[in-house]
Protein backbone atom coordinates (compact mmCIF):
# COMPACT_ATOMS: atom_id res chain seq x y z
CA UNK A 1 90.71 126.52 59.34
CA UNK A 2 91.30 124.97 62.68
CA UNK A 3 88.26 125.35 63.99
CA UNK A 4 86.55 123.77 61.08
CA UNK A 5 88.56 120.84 61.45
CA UNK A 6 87.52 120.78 64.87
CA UNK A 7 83.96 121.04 64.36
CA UNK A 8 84.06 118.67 61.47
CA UNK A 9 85.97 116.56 63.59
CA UNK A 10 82.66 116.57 66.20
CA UNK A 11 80.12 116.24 63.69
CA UNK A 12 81.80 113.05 62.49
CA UNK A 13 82.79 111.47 66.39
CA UNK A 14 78.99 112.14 67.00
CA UNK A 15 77.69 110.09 64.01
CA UNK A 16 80.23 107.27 65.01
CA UNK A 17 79.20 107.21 68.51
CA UNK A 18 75.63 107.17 67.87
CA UNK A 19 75.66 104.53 65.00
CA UNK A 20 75.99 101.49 67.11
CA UNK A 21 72.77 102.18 69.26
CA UNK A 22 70.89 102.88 65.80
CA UNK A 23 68.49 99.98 64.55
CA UNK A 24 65.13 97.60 66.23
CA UNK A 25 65.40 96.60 69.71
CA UNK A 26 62.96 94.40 70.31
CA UNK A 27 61.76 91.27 73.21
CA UNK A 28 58.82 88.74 72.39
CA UNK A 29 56.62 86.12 74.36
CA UNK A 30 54.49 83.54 72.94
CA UNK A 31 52.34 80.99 74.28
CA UNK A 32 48.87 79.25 73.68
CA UNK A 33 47.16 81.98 75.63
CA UNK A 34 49.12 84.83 75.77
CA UNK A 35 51.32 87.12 73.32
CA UNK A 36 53.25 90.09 73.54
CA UNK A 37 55.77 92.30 71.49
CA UNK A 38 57.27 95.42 72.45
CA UNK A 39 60.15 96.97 69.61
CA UNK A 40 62.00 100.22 69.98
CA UNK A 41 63.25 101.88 66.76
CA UNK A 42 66.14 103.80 66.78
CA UNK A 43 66.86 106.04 63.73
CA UNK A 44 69.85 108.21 62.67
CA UNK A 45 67.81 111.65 62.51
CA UNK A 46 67.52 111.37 66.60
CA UNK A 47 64.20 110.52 66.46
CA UNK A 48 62.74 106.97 67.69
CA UNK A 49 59.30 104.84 67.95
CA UNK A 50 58.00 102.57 70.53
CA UNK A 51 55.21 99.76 70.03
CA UNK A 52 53.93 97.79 72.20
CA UNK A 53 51.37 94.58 71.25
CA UNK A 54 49.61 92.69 73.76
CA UNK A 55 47.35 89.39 73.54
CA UNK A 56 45.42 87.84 75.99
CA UNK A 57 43.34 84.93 75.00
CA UNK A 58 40.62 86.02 78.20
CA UNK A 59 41.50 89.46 78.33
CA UNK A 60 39.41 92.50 78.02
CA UNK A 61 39.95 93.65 75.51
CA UNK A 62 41.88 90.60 73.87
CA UNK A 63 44.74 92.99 71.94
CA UNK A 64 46.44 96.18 72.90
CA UNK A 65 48.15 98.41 71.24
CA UNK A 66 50.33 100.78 72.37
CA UNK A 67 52.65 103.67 70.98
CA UNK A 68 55.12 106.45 72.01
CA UNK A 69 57.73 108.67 69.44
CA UNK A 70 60.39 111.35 70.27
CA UNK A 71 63.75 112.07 70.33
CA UNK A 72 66.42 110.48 71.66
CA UNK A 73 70.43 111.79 72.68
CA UNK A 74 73.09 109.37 73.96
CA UNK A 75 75.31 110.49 76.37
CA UNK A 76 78.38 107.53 76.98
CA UNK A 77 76.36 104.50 77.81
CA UNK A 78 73.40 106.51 78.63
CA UNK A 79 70.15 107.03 76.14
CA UNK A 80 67.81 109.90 76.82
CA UNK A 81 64.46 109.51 75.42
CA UNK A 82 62.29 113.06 74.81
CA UNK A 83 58.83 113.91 73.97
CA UNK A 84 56.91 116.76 73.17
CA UNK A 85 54.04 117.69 73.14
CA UNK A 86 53.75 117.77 69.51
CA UNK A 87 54.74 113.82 69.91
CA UNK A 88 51.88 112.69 71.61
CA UNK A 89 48.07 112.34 70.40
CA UNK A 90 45.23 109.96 70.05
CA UNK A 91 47.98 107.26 68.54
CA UNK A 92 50.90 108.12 70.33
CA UNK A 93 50.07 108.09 73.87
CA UNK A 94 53.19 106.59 75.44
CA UNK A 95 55.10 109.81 76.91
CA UNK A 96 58.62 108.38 77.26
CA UNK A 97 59.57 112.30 78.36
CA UNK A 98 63.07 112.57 80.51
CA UNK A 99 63.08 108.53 80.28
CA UNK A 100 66.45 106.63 80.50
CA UNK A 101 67.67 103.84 79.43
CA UNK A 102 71.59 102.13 79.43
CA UNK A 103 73.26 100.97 75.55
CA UNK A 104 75.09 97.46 76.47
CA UNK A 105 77.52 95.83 73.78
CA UNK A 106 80.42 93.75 73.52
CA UNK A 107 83.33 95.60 74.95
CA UNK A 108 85.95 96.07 71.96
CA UNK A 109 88.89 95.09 74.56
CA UNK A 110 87.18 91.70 74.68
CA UNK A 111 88.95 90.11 72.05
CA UNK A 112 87.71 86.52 73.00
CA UNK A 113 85.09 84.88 70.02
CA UNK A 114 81.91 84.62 72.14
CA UNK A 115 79.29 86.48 70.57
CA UNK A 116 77.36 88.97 72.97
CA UNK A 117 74.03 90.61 72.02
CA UNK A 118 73.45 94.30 71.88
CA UNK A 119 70.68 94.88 74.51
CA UNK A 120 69.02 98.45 75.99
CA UNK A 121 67.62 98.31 79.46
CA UNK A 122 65.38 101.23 81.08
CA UNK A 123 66.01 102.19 84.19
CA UNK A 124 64.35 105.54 85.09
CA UNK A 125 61.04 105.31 82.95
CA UNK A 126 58.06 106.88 84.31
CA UNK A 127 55.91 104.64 81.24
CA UNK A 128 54.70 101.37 83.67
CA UNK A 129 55.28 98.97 80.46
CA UNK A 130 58.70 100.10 79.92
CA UNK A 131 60.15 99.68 83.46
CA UNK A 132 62.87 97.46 83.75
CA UNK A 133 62.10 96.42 79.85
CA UNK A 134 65.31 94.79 78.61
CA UNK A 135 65.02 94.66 74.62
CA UNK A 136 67.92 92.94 72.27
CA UNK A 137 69.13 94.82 69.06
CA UNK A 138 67.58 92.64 65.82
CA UNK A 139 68.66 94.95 63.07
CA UNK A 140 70.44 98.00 61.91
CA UNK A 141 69.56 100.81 59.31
């Protein structure tokens, strides 16, 4: 019985934990010229999707799109991002494999009323459009 309780016990802290980094991260740009939308999705089944959407009024070609999909494990304030080879094809060619990025959110010992965003930033990324890509949480599931 004990160790039930204990696993149960787990199973549940893991769901809590991973909850708040679950929903659409996302970061726009819009001007005359020029557009561009990148949005990570973050679902409860450990699996995520990245898209990226690119417009450039003189460009060649004028719109990009770009996608990646895999897993995804948080560790503290650390997100692992995985993908396998079974994640990529003529679609999904983003490989976001062994990619990191850090979960930011209000701390709950800040007790003042200022309202601070939930943001992800990745910092070891070996996908040139996600370097350094800071995206702000829109929604939740």
């Amino acid at each position: 019985m004990k160790y039930v309780l204990l696993t149960l016990f787990s199973v549940v802290s893991f769901f809590l934990n991973a909850q708040d980094v679950v929903g659409v991260y996302q970061i726009r740009s819009d001007s005359e010229n020029f557009s561009s939308t990148r949005t990570l999705t973050i679902k409860n089944d450990g699996s995520f999707e990245f898209y990226n959407y690119r417009r450039v009024e003189d460009g060649i070609p004028k719109e990009t799109h770009n996608y990646g999909k895999g897993t995804w494990t948080k560790h503290k304030k650390v997100i692992t991002f995985s993908a396998e080879a079974s994640d990529l094809d003529s679609k999904y060619t983003l490989n976001f494999n062994n990619s990191k990025a850090r979960f930011n959110t209000k701390s709950p010992r800040d007790k003042t009323n200022r309202v601070i965003a939930d943001f992800i930033v990745f910092y070891d990324t070996e996908v040139d459009i996600a370097k350094r890509l800071k995206l702000f949480k829109s929604s939740s599931f």
